[in-house]
C-alpha atoms as a PDB file:
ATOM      1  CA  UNK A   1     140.011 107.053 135.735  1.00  0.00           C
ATOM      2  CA  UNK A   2     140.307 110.133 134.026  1.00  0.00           C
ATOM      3  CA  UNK A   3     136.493 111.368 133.334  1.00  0.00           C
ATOM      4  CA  UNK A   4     135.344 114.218 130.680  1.00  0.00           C
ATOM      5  CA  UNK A   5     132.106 116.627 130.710  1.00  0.00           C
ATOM      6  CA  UNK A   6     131.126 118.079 127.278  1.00  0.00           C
ATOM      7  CA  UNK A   7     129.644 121.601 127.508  1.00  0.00           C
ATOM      8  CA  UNK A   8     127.217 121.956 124.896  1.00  0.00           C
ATOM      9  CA  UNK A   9     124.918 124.914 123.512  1.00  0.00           C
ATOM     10  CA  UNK A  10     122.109 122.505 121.587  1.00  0.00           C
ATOM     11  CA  UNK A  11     119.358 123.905 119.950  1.00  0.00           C
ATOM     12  CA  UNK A  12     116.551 122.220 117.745  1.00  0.00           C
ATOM     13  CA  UNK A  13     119.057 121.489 114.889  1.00  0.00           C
ATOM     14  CA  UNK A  14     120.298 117.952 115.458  1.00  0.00           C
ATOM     15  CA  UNK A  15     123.000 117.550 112.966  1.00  0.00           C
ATOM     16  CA  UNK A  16     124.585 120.857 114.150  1.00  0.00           C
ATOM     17  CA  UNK A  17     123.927 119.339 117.966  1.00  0.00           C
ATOM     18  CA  UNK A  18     125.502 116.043 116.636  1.00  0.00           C
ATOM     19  CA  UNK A  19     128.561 117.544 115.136  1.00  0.00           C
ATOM     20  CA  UNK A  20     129.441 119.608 118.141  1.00  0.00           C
ATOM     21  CA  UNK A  21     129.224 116.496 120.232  1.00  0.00           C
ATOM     22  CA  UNK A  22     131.157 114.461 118.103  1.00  0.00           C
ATOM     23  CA  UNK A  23     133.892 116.913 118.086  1.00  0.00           C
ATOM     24  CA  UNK A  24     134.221 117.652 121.743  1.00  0.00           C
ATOM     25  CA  UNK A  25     133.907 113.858 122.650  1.00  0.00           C
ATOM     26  CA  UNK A  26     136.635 113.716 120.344  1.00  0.00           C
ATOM     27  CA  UNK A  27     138.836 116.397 122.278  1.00  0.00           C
ATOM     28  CA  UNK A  28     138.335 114.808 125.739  1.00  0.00           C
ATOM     29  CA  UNK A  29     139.154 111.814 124.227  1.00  0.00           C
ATOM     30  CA  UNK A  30     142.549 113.395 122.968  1.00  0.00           C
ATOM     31  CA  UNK A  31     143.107 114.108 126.692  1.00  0.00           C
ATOM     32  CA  UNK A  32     142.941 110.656 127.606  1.00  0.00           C
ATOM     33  CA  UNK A  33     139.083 110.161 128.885  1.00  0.00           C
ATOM     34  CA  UNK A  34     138.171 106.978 129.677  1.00  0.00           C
ATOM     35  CA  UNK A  35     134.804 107.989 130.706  1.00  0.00           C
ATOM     36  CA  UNK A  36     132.525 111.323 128.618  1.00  0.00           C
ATOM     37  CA  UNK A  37     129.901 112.166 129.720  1.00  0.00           C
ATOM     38  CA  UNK A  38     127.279 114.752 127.422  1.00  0.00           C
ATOM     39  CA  UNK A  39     124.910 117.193 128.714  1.00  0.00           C
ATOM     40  CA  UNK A  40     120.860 116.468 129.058  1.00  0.00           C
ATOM     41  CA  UNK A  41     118.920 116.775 125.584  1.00  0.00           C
ATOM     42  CA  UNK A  42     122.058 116.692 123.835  1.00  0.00           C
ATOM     43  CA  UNK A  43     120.207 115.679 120.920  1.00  0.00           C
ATOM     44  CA  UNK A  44     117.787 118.416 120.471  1.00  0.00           C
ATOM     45  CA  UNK A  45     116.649 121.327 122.644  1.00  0.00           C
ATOM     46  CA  UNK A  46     114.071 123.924 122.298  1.00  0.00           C
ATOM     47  CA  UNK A  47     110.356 124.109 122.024  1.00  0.00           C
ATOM     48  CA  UNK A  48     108.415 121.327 123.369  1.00  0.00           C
ATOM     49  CA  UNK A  49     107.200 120.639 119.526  1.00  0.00           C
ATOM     50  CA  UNK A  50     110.602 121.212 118.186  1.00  0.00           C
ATOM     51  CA  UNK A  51     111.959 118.126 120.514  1.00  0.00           C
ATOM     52  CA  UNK A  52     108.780 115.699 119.909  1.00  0.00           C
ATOM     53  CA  UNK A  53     109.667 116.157 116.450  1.00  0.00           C
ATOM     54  CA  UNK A  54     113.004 115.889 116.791  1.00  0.00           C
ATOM     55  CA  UNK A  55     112.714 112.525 118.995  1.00  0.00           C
ATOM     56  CA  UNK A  56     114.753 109.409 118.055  1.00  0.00           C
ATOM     57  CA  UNK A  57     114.126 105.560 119.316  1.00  0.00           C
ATOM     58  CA  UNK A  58     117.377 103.997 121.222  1.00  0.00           C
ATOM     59  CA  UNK A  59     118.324 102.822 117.681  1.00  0.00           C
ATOM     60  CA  UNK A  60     118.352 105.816 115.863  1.00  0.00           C
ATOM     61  CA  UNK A  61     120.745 108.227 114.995  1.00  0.00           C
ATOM     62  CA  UNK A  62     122.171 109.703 117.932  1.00  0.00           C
ATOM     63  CA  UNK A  63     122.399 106.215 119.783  1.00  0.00           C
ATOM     64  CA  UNK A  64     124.022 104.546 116.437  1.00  0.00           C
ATOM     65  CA  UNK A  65     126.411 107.635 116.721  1.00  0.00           C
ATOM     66  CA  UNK A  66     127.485 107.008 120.098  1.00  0.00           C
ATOM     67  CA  UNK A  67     127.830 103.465 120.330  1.00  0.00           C
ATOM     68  CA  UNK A  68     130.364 103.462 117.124  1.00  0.00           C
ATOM     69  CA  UNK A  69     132.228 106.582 118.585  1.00  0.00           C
ATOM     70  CA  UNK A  70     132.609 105.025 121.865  1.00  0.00           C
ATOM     71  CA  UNK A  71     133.554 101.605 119.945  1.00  0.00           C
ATOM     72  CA  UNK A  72     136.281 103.735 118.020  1.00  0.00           C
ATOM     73  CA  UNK A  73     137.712 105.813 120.645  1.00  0.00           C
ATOM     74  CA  UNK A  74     138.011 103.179 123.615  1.00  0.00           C
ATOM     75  CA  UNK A  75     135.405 104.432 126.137  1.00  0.00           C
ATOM     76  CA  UNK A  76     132.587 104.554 128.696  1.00  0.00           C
ATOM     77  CA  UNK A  77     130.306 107.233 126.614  1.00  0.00           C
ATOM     78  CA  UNK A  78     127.408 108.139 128.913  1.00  0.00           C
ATOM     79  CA  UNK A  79     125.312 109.941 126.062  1.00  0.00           C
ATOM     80  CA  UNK A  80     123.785 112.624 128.264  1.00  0.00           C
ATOM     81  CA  UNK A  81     120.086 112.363 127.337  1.00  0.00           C
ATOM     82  CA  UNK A  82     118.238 112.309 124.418  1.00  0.00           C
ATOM     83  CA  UNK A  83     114.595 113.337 123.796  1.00  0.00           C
ATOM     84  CA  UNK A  84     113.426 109.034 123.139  1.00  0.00           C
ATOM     85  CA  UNK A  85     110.771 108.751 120.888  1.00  0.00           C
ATOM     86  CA  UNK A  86     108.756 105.265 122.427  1.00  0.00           C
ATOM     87  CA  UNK A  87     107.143 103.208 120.435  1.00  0.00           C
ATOM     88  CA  UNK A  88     103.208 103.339 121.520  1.00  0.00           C
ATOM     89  CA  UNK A  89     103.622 106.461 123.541  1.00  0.00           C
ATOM     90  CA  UNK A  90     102.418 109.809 122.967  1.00  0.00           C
ATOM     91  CA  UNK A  91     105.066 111.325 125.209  1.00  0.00           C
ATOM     92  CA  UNK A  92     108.770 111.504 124.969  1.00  0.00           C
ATOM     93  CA  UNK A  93     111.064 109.750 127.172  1.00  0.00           C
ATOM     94  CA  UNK A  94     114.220 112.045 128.629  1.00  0.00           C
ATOM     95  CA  UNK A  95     116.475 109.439 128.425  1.00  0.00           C
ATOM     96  CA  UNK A  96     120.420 108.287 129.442  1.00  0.00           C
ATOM     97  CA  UNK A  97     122.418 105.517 127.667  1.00  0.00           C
ATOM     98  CA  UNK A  98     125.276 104.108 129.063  1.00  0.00           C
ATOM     99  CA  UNK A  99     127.457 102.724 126.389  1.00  0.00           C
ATOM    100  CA  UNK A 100     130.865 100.763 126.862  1.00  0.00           C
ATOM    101  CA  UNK A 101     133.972 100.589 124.975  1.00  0.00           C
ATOM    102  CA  UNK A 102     132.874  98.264 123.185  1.00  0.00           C
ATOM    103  CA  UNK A 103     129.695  99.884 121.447  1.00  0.00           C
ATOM    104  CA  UNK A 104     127.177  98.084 123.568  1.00  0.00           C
ATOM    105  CA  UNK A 105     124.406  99.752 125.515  1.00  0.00           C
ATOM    106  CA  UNK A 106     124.936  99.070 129.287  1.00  0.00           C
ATOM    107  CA  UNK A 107     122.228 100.696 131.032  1.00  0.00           C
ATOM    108  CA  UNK A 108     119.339 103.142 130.257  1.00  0.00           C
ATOM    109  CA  UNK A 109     117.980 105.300 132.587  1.00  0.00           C
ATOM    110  CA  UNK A 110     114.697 107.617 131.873  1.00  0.00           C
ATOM    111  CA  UNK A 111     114.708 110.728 134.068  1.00  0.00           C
ATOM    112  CA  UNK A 112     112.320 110.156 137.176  1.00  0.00           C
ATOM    113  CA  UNK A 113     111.880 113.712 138.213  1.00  0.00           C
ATOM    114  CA  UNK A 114     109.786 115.882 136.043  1.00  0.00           C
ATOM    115  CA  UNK A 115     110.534 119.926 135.717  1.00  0.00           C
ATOM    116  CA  UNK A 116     106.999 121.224 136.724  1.00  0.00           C
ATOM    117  CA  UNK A 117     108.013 124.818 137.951  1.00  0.00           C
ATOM    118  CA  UNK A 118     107.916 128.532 137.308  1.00  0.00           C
ATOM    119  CA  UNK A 119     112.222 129.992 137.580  1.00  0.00           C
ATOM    120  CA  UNK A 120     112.073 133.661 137.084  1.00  0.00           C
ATOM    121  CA  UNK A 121     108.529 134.136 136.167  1.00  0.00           C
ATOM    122  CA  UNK A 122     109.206 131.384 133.203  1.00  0.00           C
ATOM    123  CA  UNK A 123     107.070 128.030 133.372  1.00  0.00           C
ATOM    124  CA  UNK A 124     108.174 124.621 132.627  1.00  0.00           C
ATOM    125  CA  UNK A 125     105.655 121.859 132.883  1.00  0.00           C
ATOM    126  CA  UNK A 126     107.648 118.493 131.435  1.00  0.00           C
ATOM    127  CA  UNK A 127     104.962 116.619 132.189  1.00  0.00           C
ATOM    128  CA  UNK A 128     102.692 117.800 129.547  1.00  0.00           C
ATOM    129  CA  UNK A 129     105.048 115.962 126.717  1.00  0.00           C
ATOM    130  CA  UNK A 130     107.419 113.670 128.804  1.00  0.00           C
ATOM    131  CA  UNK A 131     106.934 110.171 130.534  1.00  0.00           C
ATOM    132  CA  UNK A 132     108.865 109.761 133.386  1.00  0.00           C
ATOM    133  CA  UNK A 133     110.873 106.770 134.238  1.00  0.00           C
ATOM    134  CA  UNK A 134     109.889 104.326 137.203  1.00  0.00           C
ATOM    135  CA  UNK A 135     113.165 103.073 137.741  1.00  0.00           C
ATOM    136  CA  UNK A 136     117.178 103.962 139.722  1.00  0.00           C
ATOM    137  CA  UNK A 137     119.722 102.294 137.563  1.00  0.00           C
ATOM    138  CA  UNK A 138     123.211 101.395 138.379  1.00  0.00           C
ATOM    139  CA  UNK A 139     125.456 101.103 135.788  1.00  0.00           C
ATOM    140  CA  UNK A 140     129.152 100.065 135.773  1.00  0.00           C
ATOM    141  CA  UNK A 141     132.191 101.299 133.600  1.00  0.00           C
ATOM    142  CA  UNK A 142     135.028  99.065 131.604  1.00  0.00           C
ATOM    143  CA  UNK A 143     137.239  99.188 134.654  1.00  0.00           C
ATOM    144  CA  UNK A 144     134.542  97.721 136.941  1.00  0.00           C
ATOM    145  CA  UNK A 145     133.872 101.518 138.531  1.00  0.00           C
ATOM    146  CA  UNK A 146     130.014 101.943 140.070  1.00  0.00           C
ATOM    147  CA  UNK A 147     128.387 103.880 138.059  1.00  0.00           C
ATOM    148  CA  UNK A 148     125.681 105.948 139.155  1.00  0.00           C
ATOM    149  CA  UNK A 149     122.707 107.381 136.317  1.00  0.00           C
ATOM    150  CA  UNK A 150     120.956 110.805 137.155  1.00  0.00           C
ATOM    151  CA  UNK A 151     119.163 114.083 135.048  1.00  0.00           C
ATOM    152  CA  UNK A 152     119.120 117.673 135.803  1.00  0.00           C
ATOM    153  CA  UNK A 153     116.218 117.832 137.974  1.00  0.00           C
ATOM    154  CA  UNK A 154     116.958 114.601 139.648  1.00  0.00           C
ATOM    155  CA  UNK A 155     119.612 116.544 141.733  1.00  0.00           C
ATOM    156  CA  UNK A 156     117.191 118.214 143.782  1.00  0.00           C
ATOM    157  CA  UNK A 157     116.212 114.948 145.276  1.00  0.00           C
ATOM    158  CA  UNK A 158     119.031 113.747 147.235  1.00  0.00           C
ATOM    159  CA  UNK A 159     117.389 110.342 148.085  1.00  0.00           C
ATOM    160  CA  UNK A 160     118.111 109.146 144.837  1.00  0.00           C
ATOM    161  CA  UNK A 161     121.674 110.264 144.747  1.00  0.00           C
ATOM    162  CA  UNK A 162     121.696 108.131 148.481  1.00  0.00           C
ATOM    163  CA  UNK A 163     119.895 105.119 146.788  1.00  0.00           C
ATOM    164  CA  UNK A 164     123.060 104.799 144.035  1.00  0.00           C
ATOM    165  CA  UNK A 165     125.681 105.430 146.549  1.00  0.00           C
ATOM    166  CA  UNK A 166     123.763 102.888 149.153  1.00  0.00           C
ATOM    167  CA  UNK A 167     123.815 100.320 146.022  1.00  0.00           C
ATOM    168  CA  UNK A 168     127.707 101.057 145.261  1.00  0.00           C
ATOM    169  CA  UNK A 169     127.879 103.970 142.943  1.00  0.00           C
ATOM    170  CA  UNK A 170     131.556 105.814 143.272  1.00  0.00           C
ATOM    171  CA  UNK A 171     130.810 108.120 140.060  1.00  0.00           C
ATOM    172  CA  UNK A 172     127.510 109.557 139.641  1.00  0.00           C
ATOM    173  CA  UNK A 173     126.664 111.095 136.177  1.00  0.00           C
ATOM    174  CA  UNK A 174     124.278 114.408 136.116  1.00  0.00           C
ATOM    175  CA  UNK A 175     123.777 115.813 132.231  1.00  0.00           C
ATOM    176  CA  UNK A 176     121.994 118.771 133.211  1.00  0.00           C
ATOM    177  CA  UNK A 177     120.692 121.465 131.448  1.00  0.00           C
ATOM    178  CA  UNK A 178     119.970 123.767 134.124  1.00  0.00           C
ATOM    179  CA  UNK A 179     118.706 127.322 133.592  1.00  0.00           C
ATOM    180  CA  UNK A 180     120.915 130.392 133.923  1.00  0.00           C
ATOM    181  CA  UNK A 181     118.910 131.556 137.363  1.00  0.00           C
ATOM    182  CA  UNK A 182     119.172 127.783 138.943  1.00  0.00           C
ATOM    183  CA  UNK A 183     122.989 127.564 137.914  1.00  0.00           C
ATOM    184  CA  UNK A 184     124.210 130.639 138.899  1.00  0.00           C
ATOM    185  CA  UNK A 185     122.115 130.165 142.855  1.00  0.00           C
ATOM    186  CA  UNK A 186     121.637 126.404 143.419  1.00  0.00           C
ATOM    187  CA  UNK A 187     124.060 124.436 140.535  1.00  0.00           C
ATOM    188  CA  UNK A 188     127.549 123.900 142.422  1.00  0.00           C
ATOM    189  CA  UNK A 189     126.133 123.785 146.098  1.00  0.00           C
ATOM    190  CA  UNK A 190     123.879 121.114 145.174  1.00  0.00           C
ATOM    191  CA  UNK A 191     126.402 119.144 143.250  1.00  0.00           C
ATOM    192  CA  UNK A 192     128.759 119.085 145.803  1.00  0.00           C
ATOM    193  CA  UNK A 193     126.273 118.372 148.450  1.00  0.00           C
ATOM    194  CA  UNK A 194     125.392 115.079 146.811  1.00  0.00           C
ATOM    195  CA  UNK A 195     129.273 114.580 146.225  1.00  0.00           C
ATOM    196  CA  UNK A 196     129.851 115.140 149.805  1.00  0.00           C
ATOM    197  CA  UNK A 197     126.493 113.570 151.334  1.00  0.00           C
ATOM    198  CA  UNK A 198     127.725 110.089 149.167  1.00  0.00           C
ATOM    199  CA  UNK A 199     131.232 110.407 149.246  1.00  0.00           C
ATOM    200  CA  UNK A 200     130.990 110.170 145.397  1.00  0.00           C
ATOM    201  CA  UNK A 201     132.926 111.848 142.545  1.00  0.00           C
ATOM    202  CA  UNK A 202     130.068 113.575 140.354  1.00  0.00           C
ATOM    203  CA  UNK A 203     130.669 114.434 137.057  1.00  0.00           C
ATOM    204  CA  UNK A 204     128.452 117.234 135.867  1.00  0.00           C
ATOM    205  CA  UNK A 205     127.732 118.265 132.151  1.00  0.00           C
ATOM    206  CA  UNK A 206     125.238 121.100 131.687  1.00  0.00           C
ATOM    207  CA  UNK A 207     124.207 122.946 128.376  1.00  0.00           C
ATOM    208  CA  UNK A 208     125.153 126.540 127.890  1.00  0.00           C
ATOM    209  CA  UNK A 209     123.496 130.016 126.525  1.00  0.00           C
ATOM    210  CA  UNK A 210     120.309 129.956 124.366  1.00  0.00           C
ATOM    211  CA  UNK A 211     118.391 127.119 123.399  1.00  0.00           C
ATOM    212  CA  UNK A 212     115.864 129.905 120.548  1.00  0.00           C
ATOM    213  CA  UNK A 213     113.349 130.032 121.321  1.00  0.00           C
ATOM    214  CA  UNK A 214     113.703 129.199 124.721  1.00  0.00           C
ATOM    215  CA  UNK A 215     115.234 130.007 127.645  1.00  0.00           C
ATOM    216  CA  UNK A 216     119.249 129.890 128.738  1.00  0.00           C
ATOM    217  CA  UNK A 217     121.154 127.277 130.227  1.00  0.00           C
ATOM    218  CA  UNK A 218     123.912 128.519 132.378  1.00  0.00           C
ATOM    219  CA  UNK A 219     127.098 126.146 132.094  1.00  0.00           C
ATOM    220  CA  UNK A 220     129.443 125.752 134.558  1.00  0.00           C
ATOM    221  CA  UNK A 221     129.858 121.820 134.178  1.00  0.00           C
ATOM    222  CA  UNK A 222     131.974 120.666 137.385  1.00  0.00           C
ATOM    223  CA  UNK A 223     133.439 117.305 138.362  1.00  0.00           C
ATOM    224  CA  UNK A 224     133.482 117.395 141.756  1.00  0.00           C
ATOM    225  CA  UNK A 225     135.431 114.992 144.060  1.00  0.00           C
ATOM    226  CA  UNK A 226     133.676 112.880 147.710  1.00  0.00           C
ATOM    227  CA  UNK A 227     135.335 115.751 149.667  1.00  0.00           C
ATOM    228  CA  UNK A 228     133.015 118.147 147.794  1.00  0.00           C
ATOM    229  CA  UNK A 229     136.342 120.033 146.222  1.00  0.00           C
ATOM    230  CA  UNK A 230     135.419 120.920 142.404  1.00  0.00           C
ATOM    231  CA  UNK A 231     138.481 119.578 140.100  1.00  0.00           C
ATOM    232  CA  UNK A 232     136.906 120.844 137.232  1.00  0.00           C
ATOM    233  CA  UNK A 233     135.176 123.890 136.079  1.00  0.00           C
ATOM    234  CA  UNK A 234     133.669 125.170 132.551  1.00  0.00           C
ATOM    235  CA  UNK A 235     134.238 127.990 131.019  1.00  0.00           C
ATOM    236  CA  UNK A 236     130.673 130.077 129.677  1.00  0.00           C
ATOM    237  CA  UNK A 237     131.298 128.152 125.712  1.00  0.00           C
ATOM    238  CA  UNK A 238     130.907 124.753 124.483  1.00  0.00           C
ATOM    239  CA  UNK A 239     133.567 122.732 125.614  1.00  0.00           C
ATOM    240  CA  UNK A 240     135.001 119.656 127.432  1.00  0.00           C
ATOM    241  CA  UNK A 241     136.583 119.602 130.718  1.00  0.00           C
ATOM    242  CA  UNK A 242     138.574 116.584 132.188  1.00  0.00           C
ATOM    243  CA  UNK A 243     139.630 114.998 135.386  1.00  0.00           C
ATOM    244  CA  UNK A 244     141.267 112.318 136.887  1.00  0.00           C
ATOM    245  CA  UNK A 245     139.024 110.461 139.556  1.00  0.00           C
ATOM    246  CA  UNK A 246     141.487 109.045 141.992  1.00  0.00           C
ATOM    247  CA  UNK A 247     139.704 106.212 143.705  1.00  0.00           C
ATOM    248  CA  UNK A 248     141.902 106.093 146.742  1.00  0.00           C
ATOM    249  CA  UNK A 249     140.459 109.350 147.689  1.00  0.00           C
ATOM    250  CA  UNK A 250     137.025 108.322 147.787  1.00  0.00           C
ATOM    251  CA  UNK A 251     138.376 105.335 149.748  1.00  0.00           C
ATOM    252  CA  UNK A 252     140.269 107.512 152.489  1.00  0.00           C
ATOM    253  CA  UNK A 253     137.629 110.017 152.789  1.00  0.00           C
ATOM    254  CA  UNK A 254     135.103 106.809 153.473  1.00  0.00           C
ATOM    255  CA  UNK A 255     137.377 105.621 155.803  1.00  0.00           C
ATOM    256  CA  UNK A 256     137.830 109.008 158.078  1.00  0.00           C
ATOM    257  CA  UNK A 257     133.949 109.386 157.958  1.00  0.00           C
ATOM    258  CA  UNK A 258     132.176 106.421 157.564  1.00  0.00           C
ATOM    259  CA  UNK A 259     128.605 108.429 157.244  1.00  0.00           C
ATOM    260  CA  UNK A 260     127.163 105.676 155.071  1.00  0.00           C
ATOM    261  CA  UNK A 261     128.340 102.920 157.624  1.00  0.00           C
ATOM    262  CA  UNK A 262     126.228 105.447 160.550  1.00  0.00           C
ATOM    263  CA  UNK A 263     123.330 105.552 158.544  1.00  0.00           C
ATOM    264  CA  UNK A 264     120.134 104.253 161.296  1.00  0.00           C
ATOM    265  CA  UNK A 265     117.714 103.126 158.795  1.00  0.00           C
ATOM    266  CA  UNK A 266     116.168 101.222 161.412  1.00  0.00           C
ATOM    267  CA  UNK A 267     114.944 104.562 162.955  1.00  0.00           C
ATOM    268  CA  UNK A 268     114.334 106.286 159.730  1.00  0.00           C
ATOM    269  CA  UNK A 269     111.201 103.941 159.171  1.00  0.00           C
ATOM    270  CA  UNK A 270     112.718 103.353 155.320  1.00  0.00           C
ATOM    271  CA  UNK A 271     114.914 101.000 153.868  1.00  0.00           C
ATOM    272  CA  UNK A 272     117.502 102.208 151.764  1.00  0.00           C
END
């Protein structure tokens, strides 16, 4: 499987957002993706006003968009998240669609983590406009690969990431949109943690610069392989990056260190 991340600099301006996604899909799709995968709030980004007004429902535009681009092009599109406008909620929902090759919605996962921390004496409180999701969702591509759903945040909480690869996952998907301080200190030596920890490939796709009037994402998407070895890197613009996900790797490396055979979850007092 060869697997794309799109790089993306969004800002409050949908359309803009939408074009630049449609093109870079486009170009990973030119380099023979079979699976893209776009970066979290792909949609809209900025204030927290800004993205409650610029909130779609699962059949609006940005959806519609990627289910007939996917349809067209001939691939799993994993359309990042998008700020999901519920009906009968007052909050948003920070939300991931899975779509398939053939247009259809496979799986929809709504971030579980919430971002309620201060990063460089800069507060983020998600909670105050965002519901989170009560559920860990396994999707699965065209070819029958496990795929696993995450957000941003999510990645600090690596019994989650165990939970997918426990239930099968052999991709996991992280649109981030991680700020410049957490990327440059904590972004690649968490990812490739949880790729190593799971013996998973994990295909990263993070926003990039400034999201006016807020603060900067810091890029760097990575697909990183089960041994933890990054096959991929971003450059600091909006871009896609691509890799091919060789499955037999992942097989050999489970095979040399079966750590989620040894797993004693009869001591650990938890069942996962």
């Amino acid at each position: 499987m060869r697997a794309a991340a799109v790089q993306l600099n969004s800002t409050e301006d949908t359309s803009r957002n939408l074009a630049t996604a449609d093109r870079l899909v486009r170009r990973a799709a030119g380099l023979g993706a079979e699976l893209v995968v776009l970066p979290e709030k792909w949609s809209v980004l900025g204030t927290p006003e800004q993205m409650r007004e610029g909130a779609q429902p699962l059949d609006g535009e940005c959806i519609s968009w990627a289910r007939s681009t996917a349809r067209e092009l001939g691939l799993d599109l994993v359309a990042g998240s998008i700020v999901e406008r519920v009906e009968g909620r007052a909050k948003t929902a920070n939300t991931s669609v899975h779509v398939d090759p053939d247009g259809e919605i496979r799986a929809v996962y709504r971030k579980l983590h919430m971002f309620d921390v201060e990063v460089d004496g800069v507060g983020y409180n998600e909670s105050e406009t965002e519901q989170p999701g009560d559920e860990v969702v396994l999707s699965e591509s065209a070819g029958s690969v496990p795929l696993g759903l995450s957000i941003c945040y999510d990645l600090r909480f690596p019994e989650l990431y165990r939970i997918l690869a426990v239930r099968g996952a052999e991709v996991i998907v992280v649109p981030s949109a991680f700020t410049l301080a957490t990327t440059r200190d904590h972004w690649e030596l968490l990812l490739r943690a949880r790729a190593i920890e799971n013996q998973c490939f994990v295909v990263a796709a993070n926003q990039i610069g400034r999201h006016p009037p807020g603060p900067r994402s810091g890029g760097r998407s990575l697909i990183v392989d089960p041994w933890g070895l990054v096959l991929a890197s971003a450059p600091d613009t909006e871009t896609a990056i691509v890799a091919d996900l060789d499955f037999g790797i992942l097989r050999e490396v489970r095979r040399q260190i079966p750590a989620l055979a040894h797993r004693r979850a009869d001591a650990y007092g938890w069942e996962i």
